[in-house]
PDB file of N, CA and C in Angstrom:
ATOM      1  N   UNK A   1       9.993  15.784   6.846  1.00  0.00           N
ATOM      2  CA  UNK A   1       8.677  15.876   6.229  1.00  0.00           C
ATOM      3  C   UNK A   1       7.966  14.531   6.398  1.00  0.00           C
ATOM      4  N   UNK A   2       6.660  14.858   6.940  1.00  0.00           N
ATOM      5  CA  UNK A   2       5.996  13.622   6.738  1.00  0.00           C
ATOM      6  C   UNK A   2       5.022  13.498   5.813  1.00  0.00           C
ATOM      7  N   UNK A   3       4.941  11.924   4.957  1.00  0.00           N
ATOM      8  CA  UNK A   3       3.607  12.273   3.943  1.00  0.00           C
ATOM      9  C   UNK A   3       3.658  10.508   4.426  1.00  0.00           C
ATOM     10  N   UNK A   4       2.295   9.890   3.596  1.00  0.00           N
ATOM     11  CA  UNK A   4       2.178   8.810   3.232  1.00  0.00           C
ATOM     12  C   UNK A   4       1.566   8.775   2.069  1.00  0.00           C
ATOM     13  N   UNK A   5       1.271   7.683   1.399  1.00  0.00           N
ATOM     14  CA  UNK A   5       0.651   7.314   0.314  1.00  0.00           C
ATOM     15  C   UNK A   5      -0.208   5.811   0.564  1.00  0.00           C
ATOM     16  N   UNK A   6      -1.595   6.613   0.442  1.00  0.00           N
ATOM     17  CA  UNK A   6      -2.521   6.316   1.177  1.00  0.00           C
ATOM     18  C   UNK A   6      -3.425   5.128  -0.440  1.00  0.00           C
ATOM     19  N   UNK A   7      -4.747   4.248  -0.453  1.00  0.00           N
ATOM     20  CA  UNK A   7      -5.548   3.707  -1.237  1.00  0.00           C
ATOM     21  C   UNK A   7      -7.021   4.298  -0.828  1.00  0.00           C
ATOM     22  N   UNK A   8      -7.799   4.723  -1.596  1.00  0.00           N
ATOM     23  CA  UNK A   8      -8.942   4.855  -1.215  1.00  0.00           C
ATOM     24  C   UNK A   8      -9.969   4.528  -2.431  1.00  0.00           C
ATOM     25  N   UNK A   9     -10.204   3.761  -2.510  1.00  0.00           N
ATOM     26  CA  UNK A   9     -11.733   3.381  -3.305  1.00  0.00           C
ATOM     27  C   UNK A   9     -10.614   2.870  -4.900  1.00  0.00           C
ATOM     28  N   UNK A  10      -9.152   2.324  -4.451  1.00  0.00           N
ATOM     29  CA  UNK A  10      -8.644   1.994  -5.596  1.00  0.00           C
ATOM     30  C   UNK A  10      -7.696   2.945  -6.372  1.00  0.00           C
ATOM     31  N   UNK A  11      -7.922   4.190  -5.808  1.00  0.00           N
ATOM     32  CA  UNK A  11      -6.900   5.300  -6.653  1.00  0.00           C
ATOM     33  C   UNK A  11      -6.109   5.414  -5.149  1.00  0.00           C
ATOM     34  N   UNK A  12      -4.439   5.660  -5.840  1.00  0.00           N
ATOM     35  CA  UNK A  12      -3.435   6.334  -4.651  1.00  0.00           C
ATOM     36  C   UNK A  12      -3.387   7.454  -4.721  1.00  0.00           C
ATOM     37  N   UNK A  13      -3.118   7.836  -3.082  1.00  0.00           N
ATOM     38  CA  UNK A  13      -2.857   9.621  -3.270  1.00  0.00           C
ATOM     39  C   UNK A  13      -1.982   9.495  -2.443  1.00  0.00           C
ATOM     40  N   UNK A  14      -0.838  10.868  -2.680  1.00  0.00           N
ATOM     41  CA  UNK A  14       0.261  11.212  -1.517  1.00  0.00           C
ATOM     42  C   UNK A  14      -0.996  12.164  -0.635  1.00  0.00           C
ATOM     43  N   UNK A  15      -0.528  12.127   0.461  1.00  0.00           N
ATOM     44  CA  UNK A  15      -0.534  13.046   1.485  1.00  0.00           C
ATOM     45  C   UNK A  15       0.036  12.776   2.449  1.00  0.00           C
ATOM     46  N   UNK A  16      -0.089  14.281   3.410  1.00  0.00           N
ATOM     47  CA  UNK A  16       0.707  14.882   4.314  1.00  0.00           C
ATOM     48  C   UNK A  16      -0.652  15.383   5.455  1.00  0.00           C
ATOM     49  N   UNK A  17      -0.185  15.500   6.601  1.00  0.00           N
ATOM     50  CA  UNK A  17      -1.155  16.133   7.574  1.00  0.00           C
ATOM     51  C   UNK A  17      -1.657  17.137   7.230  1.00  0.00           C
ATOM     52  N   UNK A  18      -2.887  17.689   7.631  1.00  0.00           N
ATOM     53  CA  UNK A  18      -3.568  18.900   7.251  1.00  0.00           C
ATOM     54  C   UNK A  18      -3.424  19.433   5.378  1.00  0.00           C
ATOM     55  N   UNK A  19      -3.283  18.801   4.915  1.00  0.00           N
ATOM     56  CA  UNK A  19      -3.547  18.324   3.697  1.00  0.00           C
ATOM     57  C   UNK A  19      -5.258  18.541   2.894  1.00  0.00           C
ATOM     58  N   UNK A  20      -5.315  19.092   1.937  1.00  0.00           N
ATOM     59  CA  UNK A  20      -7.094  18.573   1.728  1.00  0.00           C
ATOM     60  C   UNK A  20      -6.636  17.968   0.365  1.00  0.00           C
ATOM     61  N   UNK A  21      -7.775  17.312  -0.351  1.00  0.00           N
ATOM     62  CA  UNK A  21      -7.411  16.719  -1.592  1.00  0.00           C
ATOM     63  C   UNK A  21      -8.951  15.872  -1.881  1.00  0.00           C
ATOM     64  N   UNK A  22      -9.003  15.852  -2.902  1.00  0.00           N
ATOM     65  CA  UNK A  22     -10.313  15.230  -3.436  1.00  0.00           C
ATOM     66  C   UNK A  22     -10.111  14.323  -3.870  1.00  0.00           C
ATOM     67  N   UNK A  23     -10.992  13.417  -3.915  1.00  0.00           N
ATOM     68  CA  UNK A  23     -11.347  11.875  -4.299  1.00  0.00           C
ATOM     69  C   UNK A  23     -12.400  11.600  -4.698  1.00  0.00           C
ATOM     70  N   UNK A  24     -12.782  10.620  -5.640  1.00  0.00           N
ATOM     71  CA  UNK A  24     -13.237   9.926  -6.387  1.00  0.00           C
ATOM     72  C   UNK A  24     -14.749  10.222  -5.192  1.00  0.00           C
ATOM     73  N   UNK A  25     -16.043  10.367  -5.693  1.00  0.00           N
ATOM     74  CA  UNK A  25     -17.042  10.747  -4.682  1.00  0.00           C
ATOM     75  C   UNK A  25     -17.528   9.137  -4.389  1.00  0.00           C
ATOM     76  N   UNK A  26     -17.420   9.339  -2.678  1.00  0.00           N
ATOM     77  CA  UNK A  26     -17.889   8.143  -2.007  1.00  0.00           C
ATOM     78  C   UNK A  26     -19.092   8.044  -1.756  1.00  0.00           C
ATOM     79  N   UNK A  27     -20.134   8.697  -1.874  1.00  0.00           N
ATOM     80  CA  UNK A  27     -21.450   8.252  -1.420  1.00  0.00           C
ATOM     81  C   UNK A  27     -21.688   8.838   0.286  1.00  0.00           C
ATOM     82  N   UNK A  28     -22.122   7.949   0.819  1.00  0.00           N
ATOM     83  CA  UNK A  28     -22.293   7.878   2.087  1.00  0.00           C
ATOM     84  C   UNK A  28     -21.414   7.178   2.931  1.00  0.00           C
ATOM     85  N   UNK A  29     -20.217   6.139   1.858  1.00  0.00           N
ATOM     86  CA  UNK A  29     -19.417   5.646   2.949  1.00  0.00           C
ATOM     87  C   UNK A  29     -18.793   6.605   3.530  1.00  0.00           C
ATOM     88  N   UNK A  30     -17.921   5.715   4.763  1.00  0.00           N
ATOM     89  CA  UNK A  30     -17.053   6.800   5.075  1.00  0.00           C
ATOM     90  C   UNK A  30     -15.673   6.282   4.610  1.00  0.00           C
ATOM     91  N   UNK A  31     -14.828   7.440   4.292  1.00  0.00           N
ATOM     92  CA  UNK A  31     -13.189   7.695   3.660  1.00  0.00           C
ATOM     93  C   UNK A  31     -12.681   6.124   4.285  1.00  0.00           C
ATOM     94  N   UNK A  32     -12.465   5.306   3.811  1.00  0.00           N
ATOM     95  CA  UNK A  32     -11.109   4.095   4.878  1.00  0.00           C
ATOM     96  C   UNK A  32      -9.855   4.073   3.955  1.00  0.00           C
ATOM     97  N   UNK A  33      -9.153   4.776   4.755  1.00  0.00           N
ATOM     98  CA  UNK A  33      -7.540   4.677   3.723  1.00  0.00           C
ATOM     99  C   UNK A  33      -6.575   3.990   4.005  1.00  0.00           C
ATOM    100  N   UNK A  34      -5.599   2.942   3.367  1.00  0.00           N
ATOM    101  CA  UNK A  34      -5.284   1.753   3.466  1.00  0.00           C
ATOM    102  C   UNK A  34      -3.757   2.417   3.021  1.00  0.00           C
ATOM    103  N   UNK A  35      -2.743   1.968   3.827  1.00  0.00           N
ATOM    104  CA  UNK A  35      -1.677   2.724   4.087  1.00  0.00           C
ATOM    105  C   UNK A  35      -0.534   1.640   3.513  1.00  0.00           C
ATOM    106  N   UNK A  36      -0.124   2.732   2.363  1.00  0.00           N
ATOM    107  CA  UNK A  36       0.929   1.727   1.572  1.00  0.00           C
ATOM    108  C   UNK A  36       2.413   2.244   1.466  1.00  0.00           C
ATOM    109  N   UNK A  37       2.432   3.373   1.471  1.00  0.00           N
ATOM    110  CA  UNK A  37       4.167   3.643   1.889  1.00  0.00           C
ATOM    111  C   UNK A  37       3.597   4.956   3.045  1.00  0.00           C
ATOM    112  N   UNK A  38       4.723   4.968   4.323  1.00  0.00           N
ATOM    113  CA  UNK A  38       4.638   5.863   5.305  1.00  0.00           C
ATOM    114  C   UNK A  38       6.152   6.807   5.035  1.00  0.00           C
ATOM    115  N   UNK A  39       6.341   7.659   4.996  1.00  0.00           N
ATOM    116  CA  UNK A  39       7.507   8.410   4.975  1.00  0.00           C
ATOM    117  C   UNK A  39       7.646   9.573   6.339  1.00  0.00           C
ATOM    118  N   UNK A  40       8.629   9.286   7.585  1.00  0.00           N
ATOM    119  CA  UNK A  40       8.590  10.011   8.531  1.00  0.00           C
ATOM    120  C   UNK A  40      10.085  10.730   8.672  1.00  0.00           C
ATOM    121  N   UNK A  41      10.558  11.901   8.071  1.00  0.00           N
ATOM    122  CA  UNK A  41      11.301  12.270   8.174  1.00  0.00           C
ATOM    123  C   UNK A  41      12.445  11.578   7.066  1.00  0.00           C
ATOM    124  N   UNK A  42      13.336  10.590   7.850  1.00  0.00           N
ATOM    125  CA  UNK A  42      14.409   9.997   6.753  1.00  0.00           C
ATOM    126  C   UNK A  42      13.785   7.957   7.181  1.00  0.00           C
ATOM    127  N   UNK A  43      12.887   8.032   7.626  1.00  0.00           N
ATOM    128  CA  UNK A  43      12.103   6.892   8.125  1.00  0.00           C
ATOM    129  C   UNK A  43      11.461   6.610   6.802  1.00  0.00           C
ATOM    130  N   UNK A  44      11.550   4.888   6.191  1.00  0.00           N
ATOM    131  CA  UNK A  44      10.616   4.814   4.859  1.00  0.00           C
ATOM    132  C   UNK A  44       9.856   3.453   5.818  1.00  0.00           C
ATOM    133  N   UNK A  45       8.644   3.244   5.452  1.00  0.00           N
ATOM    134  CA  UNK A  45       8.180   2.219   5.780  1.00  0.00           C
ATOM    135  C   UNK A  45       7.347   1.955   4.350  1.00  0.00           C
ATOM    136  N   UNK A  46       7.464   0.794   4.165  1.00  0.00           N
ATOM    137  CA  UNK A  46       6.358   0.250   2.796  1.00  0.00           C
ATOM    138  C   UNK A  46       6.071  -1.117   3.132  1.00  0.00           C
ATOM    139  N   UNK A  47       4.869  -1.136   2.674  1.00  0.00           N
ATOM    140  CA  UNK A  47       3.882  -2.003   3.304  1.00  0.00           C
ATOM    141  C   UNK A  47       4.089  -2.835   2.290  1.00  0.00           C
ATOM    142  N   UNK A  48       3.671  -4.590   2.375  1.00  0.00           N
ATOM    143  CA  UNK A  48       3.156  -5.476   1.722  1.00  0.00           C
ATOM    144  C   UNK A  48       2.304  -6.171   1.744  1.00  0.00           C
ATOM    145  N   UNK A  49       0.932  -5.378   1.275  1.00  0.00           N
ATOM    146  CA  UNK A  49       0.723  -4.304   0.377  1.00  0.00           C
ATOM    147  C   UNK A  49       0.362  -3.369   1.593  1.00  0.00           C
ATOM    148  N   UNK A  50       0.007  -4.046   2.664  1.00  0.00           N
ATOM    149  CA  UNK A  50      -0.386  -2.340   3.407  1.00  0.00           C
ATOM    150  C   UNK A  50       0.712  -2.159   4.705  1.00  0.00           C
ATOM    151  N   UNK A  51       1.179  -1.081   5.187  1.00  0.00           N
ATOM    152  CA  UNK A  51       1.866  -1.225   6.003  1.00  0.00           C
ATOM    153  C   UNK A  51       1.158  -1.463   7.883  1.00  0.00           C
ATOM    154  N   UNK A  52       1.668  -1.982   8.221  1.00  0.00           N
ATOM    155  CA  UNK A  52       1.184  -2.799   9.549  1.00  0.00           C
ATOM    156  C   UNK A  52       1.308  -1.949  10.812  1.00  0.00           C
ATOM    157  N   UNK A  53       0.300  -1.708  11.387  1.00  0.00           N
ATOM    158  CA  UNK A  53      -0.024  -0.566  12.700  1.00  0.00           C
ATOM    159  C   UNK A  53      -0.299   0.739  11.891  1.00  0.00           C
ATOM    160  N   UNK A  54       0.040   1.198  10.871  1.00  0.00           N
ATOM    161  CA  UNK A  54      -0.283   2.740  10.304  1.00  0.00           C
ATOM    162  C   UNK A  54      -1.599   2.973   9.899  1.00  0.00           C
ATOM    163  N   UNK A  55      -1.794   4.471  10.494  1.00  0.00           N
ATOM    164  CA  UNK A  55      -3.264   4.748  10.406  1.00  0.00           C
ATOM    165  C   UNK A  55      -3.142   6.372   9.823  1.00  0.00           C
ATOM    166  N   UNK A  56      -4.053   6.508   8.917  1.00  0.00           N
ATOM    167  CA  UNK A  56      -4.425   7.999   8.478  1.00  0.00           C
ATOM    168  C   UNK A  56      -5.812   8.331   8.825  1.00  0.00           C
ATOM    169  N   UNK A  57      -5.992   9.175   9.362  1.00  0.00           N
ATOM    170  CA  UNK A  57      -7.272   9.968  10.029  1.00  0.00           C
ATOM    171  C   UNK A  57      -7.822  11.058   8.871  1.00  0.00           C
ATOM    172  N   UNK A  58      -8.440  10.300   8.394  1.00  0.00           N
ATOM    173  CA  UNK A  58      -9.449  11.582   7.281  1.00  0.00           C
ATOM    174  C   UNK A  58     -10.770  12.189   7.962  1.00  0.00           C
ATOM    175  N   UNK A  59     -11.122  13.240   7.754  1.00  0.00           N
ATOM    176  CA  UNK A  59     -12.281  14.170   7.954  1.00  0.00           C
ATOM    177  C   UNK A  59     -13.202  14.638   6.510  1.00  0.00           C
ATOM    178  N   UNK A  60     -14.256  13.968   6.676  1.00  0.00           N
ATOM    179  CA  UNK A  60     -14.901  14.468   5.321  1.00  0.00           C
ATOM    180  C   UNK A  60     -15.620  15.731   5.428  1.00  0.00           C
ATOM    181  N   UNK A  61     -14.604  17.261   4.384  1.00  0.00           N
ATOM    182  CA  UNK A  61     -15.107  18.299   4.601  1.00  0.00           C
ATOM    183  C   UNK A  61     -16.483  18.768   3.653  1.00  0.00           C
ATOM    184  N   UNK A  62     -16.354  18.241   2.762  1.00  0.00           N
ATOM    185  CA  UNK A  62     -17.629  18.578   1.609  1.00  0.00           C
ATOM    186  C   UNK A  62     -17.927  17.002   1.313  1.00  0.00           C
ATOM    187  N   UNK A  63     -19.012  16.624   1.501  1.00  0.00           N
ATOM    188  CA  UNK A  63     -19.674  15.090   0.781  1.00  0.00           C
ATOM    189  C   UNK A  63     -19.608  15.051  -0.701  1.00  0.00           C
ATOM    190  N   UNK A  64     -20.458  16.229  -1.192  1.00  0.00           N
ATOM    191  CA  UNK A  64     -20.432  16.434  -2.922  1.00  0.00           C
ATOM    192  C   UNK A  64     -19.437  17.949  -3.744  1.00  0.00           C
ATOM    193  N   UNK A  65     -18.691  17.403  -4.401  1.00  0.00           N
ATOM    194  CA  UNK A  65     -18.264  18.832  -5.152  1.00  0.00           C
ATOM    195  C   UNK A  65     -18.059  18.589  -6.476  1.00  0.00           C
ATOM    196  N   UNK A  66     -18.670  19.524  -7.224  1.00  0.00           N
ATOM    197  CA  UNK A  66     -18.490  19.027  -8.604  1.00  0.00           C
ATOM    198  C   UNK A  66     -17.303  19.492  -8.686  1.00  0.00           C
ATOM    199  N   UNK A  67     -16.757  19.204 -10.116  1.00  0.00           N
ATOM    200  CA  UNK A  67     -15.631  19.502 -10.663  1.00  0.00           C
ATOM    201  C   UNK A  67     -15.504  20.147 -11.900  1.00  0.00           C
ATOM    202  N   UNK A  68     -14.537  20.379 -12.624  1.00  0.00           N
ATOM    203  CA  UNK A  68     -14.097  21.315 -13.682  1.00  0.00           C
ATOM    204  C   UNK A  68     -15.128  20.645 -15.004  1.00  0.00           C
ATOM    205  N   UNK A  69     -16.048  20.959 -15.654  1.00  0.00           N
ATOM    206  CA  UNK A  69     -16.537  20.450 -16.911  1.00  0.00           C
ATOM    207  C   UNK A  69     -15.725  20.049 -18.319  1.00  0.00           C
ATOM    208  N   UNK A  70     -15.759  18.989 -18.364  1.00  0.00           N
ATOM    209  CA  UNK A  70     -15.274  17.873 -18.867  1.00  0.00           C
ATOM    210  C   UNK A  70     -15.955  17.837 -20.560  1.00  0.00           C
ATOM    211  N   UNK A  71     -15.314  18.204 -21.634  1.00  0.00           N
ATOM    212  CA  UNK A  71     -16.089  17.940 -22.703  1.00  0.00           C
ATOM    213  C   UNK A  71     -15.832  17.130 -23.821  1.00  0.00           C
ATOM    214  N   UNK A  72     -15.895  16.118 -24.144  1.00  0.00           N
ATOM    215  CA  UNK A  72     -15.850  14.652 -24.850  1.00  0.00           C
ATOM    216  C   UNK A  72     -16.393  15.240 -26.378  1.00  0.00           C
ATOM    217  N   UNK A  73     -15.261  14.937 -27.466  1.00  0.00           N
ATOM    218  CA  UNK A  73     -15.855  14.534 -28.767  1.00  0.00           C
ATOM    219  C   UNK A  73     -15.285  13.570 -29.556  1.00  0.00           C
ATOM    220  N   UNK A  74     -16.374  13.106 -30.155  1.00  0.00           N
ATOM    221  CA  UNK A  74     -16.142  11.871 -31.489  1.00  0.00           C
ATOM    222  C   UNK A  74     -15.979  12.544 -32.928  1.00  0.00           C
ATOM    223  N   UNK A  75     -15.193  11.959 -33.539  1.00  0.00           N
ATOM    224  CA  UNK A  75     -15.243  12.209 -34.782  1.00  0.00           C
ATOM    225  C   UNK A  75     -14.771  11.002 -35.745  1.00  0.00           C
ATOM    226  N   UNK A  76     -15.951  10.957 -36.799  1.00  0.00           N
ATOM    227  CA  UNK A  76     -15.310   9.927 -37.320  1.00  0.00           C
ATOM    228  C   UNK A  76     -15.027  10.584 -38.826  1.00  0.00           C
ATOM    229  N   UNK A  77     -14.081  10.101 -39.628  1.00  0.00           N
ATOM    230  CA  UNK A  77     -13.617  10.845 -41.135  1.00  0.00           C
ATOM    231  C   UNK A  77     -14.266  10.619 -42.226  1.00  0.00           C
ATOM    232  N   UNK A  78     -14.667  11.547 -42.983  1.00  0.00           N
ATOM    233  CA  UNK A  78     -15.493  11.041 -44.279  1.00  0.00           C
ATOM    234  C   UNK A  78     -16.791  10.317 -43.899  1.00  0.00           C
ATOM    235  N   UNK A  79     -17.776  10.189 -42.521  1.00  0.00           N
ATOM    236  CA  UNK A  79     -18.815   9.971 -42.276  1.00  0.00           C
ATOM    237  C   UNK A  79     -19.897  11.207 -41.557  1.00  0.00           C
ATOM    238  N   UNK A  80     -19.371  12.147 -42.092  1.00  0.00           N
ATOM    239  CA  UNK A  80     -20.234  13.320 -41.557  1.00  0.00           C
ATOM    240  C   UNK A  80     -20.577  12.711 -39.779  1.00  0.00           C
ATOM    241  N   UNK A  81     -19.845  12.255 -38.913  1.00  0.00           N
ATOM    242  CA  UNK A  81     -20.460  11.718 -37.772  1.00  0.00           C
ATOM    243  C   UNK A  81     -19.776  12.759 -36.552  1.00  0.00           C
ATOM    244  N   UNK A  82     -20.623  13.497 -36.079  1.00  0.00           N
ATOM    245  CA  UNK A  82     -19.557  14.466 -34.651  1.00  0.00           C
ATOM    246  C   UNK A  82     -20.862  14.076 -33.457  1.00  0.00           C
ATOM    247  N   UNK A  83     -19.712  13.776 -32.428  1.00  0.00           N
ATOM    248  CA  UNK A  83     -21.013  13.913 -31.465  1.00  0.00           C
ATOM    249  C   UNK A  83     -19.933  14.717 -30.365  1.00  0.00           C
ATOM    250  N   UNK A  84     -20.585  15.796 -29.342  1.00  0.00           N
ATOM    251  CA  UNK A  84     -20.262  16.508 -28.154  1.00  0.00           C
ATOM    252  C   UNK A  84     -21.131  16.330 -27.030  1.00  0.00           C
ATOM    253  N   UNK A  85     -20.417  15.835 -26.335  1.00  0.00           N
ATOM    254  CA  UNK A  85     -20.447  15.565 -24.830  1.00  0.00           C
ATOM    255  C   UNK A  85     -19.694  16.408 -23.507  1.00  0.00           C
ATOM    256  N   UNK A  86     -20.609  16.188 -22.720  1.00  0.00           N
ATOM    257  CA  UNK A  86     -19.884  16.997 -21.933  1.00  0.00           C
ATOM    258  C   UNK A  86     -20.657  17.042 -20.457  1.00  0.00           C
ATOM    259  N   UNK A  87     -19.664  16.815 -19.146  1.00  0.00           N
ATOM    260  CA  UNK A  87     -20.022  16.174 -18.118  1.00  0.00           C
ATOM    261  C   UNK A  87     -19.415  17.057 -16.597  1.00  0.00           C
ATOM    262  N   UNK A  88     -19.592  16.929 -15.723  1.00  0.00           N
ATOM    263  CA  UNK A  88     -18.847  17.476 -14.460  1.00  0.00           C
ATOM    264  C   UNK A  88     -18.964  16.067 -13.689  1.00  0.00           C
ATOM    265  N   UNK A  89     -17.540  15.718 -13.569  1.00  0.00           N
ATOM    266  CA  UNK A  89     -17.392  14.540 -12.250  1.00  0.00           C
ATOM    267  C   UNK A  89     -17.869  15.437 -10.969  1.00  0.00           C
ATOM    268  N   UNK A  90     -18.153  14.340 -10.153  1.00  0.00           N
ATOM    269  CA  UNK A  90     -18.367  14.475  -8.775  1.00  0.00           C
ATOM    270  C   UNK A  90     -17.274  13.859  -7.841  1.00  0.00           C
ATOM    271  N   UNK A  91     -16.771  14.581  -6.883  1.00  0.00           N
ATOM    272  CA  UNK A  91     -15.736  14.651  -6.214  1.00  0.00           C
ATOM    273  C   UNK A  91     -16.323  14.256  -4.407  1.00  0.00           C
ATOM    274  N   UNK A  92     -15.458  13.904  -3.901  1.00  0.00           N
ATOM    275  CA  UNK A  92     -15.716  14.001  -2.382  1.00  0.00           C
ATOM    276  C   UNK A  92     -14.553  14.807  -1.440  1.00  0.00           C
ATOM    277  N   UNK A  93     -14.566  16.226  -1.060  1.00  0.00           N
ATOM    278  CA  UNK A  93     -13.080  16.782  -0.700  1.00  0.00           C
ATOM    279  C   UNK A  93     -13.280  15.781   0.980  1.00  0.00           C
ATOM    280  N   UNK A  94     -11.985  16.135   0.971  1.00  0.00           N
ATOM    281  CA  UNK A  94     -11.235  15.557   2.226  1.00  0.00           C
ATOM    282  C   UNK A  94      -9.930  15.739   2.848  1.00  0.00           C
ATOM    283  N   UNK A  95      -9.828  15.941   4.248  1.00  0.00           N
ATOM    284  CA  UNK A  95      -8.490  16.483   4.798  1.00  0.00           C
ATOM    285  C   UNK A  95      -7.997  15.896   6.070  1.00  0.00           C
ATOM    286  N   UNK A  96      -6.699  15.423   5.553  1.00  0.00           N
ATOM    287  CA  UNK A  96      -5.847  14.569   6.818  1.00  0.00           C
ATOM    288  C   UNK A  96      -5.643  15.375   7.946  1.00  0.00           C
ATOM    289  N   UNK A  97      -6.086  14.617   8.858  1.00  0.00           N
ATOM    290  CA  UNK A  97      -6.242  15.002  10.239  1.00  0.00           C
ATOM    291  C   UNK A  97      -4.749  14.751  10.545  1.00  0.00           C
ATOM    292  N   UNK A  98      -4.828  13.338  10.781  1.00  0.00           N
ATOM    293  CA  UNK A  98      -3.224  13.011  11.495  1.00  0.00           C
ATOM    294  C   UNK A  98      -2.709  11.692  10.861  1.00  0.00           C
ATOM    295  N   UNK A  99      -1.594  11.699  10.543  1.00  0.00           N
ATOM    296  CA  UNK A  99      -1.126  10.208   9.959  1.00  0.00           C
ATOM    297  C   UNK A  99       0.015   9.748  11.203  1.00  0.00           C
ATOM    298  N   UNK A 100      -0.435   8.077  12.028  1.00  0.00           N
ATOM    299  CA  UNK A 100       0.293   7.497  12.949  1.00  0.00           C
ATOM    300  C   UNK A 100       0.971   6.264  12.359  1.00  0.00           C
TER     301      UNK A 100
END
């Protein structure tokens, strides 16, 4: 099995080739994923901090996707105080092409 565990915009993700998975929404950059453990079969490579020659090939399939709605409350005791909130993150999907 191959996967790596990739950095992108500060959060880690595992993946594997042909893989999709969402991330933190980038804007207009494009995906650069910074390669911190490679796993090829019974092969470990780990980087310090990134591993050296390894490359992951991302394809950005959707720019914007919202996500699951998110609903936030406060409460404070004996101050009659409630407040409800409630939000949808924005996501950027994306899918590994090829990890070298």
């Amino acid at each position: 099995m191959k996967y790596a565990v990739v950095r992108i915009k500060g959060r880690q993700y595992k993946v594997s080739e042909g893989e999709e998975f969402l991330v933190d929404f980038l804007g207009k950059d494009k995906p650069e994923a910074e390669v911190l453990l490679m796993v090829n079969d019974e092969k470990v490579k780990v980087g310090t901090p990134k591993v050296k020659g390894a490359k992951v090939v991302l394809k950005v399939l959707e720019p914007e996707v919202k996500g699951k709605k998110l609903h936030i409350q406060k409460y404070r005791a004996k101050s009659r105080y409630r407040k409800k909130i409630g939000f949808r993150p924005v996501f950027t999907s994306l899918q590994v092409k090829s990890i070298n």
